[in-house]
Protein backbone atom coordinates (compact mmCIF):
# COMPACT_ATOMS: atom_id res chain seq x y z
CA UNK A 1 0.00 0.00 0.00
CA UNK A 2 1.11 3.52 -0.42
CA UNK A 3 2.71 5.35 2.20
CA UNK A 4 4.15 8.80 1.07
CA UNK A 5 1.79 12.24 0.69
CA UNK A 6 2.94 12.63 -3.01
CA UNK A 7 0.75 11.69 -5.82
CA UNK A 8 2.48 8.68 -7.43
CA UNK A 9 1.64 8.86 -11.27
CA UNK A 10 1.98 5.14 -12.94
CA UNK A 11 3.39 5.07 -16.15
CA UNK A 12 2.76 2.51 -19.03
CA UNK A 13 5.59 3.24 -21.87
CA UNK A 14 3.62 2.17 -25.10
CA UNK A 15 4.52 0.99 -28.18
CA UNK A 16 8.16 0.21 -27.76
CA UNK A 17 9.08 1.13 -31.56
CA UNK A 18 7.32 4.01 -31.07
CA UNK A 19 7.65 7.68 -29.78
CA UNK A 20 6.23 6.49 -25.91
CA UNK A 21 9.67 6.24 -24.28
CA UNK A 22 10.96 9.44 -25.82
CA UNK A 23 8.25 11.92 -24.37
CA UNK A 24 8.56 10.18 -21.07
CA UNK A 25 11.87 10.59 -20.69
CA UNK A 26 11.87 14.01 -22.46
CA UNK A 27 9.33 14.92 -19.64
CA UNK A 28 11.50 13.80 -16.59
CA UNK A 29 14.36 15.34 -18.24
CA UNK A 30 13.27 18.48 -16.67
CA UNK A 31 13.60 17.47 -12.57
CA UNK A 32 10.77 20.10 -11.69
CA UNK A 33 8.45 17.26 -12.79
CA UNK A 34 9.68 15.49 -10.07
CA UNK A 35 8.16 18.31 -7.85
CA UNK A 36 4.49 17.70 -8.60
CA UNK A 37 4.54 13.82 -8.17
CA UNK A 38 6.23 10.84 -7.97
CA UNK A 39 6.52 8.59 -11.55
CA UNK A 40 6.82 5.14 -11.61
CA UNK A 41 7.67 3.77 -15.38
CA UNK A 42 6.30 0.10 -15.84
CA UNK A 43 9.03 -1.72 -17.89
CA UNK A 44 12.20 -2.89 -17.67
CA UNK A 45 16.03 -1.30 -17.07
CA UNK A 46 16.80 -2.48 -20.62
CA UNK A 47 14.52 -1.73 -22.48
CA UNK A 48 14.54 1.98 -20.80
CA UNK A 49 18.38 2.05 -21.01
CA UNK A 50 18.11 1.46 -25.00
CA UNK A 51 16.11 4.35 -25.57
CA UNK A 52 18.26 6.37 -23.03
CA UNK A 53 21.63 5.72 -25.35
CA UNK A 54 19.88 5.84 -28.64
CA UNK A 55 17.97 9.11 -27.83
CA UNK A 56 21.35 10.76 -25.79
CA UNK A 57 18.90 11.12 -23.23
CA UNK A 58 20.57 10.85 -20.16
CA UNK A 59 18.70 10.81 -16.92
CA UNK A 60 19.08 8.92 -13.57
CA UNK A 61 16.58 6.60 -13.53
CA UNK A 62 15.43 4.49 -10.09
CA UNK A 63 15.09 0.87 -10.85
CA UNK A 64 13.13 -0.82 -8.43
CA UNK A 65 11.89 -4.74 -7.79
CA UNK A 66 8.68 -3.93 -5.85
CA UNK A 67 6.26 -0.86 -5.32
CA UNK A 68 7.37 -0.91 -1.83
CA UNK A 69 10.55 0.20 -2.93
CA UNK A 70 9.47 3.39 -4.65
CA UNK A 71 11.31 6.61 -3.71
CA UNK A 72 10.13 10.08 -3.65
CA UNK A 73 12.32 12.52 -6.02
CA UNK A 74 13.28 10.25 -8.32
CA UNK A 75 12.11 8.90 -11.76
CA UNK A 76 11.13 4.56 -10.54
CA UNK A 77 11.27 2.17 -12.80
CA UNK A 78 9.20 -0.73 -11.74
CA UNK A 79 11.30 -3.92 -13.82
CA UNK A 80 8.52 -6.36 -14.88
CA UNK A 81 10.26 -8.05 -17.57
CA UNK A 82 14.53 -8.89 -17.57
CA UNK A 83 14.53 -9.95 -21.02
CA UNK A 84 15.99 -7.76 -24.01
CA UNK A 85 13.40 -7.24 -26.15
CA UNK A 86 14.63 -6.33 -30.12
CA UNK A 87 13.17 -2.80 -30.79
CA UNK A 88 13.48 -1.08 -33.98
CA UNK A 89 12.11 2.33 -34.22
CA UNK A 90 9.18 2.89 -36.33
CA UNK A 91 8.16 -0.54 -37.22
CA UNK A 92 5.38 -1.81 -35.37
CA UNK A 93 6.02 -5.90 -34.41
CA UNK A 94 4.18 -8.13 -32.30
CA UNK A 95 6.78 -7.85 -29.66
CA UNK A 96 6.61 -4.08 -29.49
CA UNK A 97 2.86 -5.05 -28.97
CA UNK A 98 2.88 -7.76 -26.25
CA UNK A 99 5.28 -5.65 -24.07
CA UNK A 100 3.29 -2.62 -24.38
CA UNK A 101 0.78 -4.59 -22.68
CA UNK A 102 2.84 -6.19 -20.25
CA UNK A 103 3.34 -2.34 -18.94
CA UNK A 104 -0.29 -1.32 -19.55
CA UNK A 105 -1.83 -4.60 -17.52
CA UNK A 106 1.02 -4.24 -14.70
CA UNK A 107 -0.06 -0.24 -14.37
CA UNK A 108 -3.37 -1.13 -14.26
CA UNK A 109 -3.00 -3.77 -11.45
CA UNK A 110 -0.96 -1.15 -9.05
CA UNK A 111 -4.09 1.16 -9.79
CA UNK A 112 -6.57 -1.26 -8.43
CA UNK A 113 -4.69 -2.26 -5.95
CA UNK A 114 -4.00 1.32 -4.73
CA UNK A 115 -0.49 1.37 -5.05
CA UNK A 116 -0.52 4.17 -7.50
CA UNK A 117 -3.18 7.27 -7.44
CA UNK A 118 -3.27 7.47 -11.16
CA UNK A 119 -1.97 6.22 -14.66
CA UNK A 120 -0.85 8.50 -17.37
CA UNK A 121 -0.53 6.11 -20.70
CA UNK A 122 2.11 6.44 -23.58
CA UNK A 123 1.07 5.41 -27.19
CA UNK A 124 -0.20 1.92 -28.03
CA UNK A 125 -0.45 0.42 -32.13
CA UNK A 126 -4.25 -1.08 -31.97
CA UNK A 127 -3.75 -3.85 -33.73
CA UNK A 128 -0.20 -5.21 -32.74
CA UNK A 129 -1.36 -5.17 -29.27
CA UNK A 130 -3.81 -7.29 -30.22
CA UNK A 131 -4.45 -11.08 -28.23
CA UNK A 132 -6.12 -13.60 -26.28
CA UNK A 133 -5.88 -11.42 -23.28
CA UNK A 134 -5.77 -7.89 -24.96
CA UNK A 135 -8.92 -7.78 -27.18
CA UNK A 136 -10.18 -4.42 -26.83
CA UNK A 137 -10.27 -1.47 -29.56
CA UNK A 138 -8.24 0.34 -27.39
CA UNK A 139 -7.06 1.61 -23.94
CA UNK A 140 -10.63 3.28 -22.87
CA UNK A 141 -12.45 -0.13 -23.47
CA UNK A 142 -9.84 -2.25 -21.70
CA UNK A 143 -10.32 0.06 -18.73
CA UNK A 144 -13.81 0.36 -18.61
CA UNK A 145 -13.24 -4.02 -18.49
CA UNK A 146 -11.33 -3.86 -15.77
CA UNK A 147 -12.20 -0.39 -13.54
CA UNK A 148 -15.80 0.02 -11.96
CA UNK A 149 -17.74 2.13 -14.17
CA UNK A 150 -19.17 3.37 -17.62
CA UNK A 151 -16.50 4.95 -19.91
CA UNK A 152 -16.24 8.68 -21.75
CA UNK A 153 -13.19 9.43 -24.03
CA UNK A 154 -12.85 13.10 -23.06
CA UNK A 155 -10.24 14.66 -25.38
CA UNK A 156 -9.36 18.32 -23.68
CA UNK A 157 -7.51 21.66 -23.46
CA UNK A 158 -8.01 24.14 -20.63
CA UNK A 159 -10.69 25.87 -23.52
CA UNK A 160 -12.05 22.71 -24.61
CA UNK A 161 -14.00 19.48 -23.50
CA UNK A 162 -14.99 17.17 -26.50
CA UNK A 163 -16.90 14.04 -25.34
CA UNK A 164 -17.26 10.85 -27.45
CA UNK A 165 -20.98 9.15 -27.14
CA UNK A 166 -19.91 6.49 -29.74
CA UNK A 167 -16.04 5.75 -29.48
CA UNK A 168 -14.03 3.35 -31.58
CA UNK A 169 -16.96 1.47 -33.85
CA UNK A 170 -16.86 1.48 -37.66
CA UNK A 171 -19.11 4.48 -39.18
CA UNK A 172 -21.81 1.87 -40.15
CA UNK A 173 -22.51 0.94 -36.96
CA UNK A 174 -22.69 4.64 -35.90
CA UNK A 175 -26.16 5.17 -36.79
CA UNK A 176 -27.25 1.80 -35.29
CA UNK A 177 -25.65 2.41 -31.92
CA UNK A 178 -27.19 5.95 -31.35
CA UNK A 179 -30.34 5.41 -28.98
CA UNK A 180 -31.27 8.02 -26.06
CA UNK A 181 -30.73 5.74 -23.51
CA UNK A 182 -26.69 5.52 -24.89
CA UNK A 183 -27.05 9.50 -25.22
CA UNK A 184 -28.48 10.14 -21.27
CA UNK A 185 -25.35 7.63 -20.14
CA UNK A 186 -22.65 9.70 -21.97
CA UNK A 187 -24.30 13.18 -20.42
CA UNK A 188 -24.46 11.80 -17.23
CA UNK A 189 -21.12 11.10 -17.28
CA UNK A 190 -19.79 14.56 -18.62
CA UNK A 191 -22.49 16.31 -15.80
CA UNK A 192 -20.67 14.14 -13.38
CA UNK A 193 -17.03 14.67 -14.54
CA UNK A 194 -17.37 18.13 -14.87
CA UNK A 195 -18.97 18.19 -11.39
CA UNK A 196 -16.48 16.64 -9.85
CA UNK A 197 -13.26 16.37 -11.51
CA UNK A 198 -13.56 20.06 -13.12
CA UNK A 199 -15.05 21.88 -10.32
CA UNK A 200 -17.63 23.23 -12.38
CA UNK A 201 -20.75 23.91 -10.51
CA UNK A 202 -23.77 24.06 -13.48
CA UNK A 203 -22.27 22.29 -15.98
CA UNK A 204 -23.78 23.59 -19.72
CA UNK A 205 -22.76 21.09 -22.51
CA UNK A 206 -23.69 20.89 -25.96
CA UNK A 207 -24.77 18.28 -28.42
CA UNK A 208 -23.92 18.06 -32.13
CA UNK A 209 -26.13 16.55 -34.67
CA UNK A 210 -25.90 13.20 -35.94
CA UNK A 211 -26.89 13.84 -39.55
CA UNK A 212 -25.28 16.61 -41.93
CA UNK A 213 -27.26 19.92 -40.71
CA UNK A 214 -28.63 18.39 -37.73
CA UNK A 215 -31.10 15.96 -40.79
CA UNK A 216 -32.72 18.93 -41.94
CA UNK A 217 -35.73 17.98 -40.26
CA UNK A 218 -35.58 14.56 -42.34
CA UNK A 219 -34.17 15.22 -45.34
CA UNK A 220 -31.16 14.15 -44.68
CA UNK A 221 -31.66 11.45 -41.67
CA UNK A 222 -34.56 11.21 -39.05
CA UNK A 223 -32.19 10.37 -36.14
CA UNK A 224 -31.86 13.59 -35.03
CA UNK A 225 -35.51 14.66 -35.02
CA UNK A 226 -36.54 11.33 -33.90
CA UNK A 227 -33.66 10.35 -30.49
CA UNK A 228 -31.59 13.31 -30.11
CA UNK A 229 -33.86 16.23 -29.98
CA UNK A 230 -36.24 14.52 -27.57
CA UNK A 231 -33.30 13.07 -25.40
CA UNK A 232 -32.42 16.74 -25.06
CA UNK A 233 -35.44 17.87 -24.02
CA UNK A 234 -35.92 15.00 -21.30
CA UNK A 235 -32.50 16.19 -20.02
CA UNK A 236 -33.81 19.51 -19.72
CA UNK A 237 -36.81 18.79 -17.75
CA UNK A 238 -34.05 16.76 -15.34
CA UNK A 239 -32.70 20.23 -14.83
CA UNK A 240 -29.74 19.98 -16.70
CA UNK A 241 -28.06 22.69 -18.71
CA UNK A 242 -27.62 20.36 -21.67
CA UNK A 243 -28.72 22.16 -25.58
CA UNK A 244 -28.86 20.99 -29.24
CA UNK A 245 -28.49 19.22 -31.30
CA UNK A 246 -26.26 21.50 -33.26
CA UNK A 247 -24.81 21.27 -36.43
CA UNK A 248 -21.12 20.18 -36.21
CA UNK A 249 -20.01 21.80 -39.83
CA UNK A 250 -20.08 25.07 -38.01
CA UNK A 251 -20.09 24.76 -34.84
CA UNK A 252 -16.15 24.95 -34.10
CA UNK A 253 -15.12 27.50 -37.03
CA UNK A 254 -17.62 29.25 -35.08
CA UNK A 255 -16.32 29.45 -31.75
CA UNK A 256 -19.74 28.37 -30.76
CA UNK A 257 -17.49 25.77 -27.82
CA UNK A 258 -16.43 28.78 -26.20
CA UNK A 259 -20.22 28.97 -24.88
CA UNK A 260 -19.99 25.47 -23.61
CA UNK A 261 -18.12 23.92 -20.51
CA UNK A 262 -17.96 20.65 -23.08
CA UNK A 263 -19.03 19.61 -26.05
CA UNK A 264 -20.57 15.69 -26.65
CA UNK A 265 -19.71 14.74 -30.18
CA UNK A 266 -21.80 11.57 -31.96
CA UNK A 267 -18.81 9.97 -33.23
CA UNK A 268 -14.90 9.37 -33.02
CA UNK A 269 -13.87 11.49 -36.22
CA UNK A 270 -16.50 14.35 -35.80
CA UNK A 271 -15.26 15.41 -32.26
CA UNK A 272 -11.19 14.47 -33.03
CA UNK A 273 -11.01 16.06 -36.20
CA UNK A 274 -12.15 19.61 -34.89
CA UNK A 275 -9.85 19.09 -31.77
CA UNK A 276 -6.62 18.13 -33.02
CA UNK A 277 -6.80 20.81 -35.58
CA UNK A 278 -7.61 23.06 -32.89
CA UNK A 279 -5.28 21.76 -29.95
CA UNK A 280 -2.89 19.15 -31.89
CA UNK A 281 0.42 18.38 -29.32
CA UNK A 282 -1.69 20.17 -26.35
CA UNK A 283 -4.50 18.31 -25.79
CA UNK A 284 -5.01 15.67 -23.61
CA UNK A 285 -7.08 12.29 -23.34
CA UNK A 286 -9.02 11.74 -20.07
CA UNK A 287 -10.81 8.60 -19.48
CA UNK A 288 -14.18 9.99 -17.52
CA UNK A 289 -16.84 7.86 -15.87
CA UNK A 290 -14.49 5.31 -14.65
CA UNK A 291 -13.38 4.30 -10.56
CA UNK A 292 -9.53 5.58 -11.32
CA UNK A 293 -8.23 8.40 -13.13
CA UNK A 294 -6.24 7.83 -16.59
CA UNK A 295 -5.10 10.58 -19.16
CA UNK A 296 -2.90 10.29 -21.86
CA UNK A 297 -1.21 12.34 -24.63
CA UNK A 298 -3.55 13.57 -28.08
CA UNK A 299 -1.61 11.62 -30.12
CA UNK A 300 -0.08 8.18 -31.79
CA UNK A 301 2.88 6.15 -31.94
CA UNK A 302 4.42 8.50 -34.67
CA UNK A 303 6.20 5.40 -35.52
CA UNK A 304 7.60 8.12 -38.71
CA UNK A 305 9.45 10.04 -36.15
CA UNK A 306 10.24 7.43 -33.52
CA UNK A 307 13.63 7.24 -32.73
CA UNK A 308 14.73 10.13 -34.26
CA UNK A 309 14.53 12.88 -31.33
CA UNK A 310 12.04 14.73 -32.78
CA UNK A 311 8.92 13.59 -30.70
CA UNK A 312 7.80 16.73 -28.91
CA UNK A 313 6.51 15.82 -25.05
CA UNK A 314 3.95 19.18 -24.38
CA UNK A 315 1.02 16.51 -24.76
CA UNK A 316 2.39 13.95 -21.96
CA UNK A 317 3.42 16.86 -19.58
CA UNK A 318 0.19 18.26 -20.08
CA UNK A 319 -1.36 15.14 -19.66
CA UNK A 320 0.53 14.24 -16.47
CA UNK A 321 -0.33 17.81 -14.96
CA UNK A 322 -4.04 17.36 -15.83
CA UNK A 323 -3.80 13.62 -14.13
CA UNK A 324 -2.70 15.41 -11.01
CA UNK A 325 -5.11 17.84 -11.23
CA UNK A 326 -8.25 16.09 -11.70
CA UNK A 327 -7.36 13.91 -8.59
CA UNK A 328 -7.04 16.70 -6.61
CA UNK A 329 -10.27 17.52 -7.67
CA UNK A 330 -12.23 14.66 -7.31
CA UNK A 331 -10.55 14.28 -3.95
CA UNK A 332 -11.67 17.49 -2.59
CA UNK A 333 -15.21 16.93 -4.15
CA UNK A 334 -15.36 13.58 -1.70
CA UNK A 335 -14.29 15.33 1.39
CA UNK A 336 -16.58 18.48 1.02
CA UNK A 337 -19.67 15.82 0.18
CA UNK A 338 -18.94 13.13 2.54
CA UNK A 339 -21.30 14.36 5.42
CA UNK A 340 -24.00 15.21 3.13
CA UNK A 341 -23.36 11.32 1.99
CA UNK A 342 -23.88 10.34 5.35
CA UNK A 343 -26.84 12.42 5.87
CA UNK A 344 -28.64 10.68 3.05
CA UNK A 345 -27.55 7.23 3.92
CA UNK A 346 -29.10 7.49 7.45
CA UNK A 347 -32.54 8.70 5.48
């Protein structure tokens, strides 16, 4: 179990052929980091120590055999494999694959079990990770299988909150998965997250369309006259601050999100696409809805840039600090509500 006051951010290093490694180690590079929390990298000394030499990154690093031996002020390693594992930079393999999640299931074990407050995750390639025990379409619905909870992909800046009420399905399924009861869950979950992980007391979130223009009041698609317009207007009634649907051709060049604490997009590309244009190497990816806090960086393996010392680390840091931050949060949201808790369990 954890003993020390400092946060203790877990670590899972990604891809191995891919630009994961570099931004963590480009991060810790600065020892201020070291400051706001304590890291613990889930990997191994070698596999660290080749990115180290090829990179001419040269940092101490902590290698440790146990949690228990984790040290404050230093950059842990947590060794789970002693293997060398052959890595060549920007070529994804099935080995870069089953050690990214050796790191990722190992992180996720020390966040159940406490041993870490949260996990900030590094790149993965979506299919080479691919297995008997990895068969997910990515890290939010691996999470949501093993964390208490219903997931929301969250991509964010400190401007903007774009929410994902279909994730990583093929477009025609889109259509087919869109019901109101799918549309309340993913709302609840932003009211909630913004509640209590953003400190923001009347949360006001829009809704894009699912159809071009919103269906054009069937022209073009009945599912928006027909489940999202009357899903908004139940979650009215509930009191929440929750408007739409709007059309999403306009509705960032716009700067209609600047009225909006967050922003619930239909599907994958239509909220990403906007966003990384908008935020690209800043943003960050928060898993919401779930019993532990994960972020990670806005981005890929960059397997085209991998190894070359080019990878640029703003996105990790940011998504580090915003780890940090949103536990802080949600832990002061638990001790200012715990007697009014206790006030409704004894009713």
């Amino acid at each position: 179990m954890k003993i020390s006051n400092k946060i203790r951010v877990g670590i899972s290093i990604g891809d191995l052929n891919g630009i994961g490694v570099e931004v963590i180690l480009k991060t810790f590079a600065d020892t201020r980091m070291l400051d706001f929390c304590t890291p613990i990298l889930f990997a191994s000394s070698k596999t660290i120590s080749f990115h180290k030499n090829a990179l001419n990154i040269n940092i101490p690093i902590h290698g440790i055999l146990t949690i228990k031996d984790v040290i404050d002020n230093k950059v842990n390693l947590y060794n789970i494999w002693k293997e060398e594992v052959p890595i060549h930079f920007g070529k994804p393999s099935k080995e870069s694959g089953k050690y990214a999640y050796l790191s990722l299931k190992e992180a996720v074990s020390s966040l159940k079990n406490k041993e870490i407050d949260v996990l900030v995750t590094a790149p993965i390639n979506k299919h080479n990770i691919q297995s008997e025990e990895f068969n997910f379409q990515g890290h939010t619905e691996y999470l949501e299988d093993q964390l208490e909870g219903k997931s929301l992909m969250i991509l964010m800046t400190d401007e903007l909150k774009i929410g994902l009420i279909t994730g990583h399905i093929p477009v025609d399924k889109i259509s087919k998965t869109i019901s109101s009861e799918l549309i309340k869950d993913k709302v609840n979950i932003m009211y909630k997250t913004l509640l209590e992980d953003f400190k923001i007391n009347k949360p006001k979130i829009a809704i894009l369309g699912l159809n071009p223009h919103c269906g054009d009041n069937g022209v073009i698609g009945n599912e928006d006259n027909d489940i999202v317009k009357p899903t908004i207007e139940n979650l009215q009634k509930e009191g929440k601050l929750v408007f739409g649907p709007y059309a999403a051709d306009s509705f960032f060049g716009s700067s209609t999100y600047k009225n909006f604490d967050a922003v619930l997009a239909m599907y994958h590309d239509q909220g990403l696409a906007p966003f990384k244009t908008l935020s690209f190497g800043n943003g960050v990816n928060f898993t919401a809805g779930l019993s532990e806090i994960r972020t990670s960086s806005d981005h890929g393996t960059a397997y085209e840039i991998a190894g070359k010392g080019q990878a640029k680390e703003s996105s990790f840091k940011e998504a580090l600090f915003k780890a940090i931050t949103i536990f802080n949060n949600r832990m002061e949201y638990k001790e200012l509500t715990k007697d009014i808790l206790k006030i409704k369990k004894r009713r």
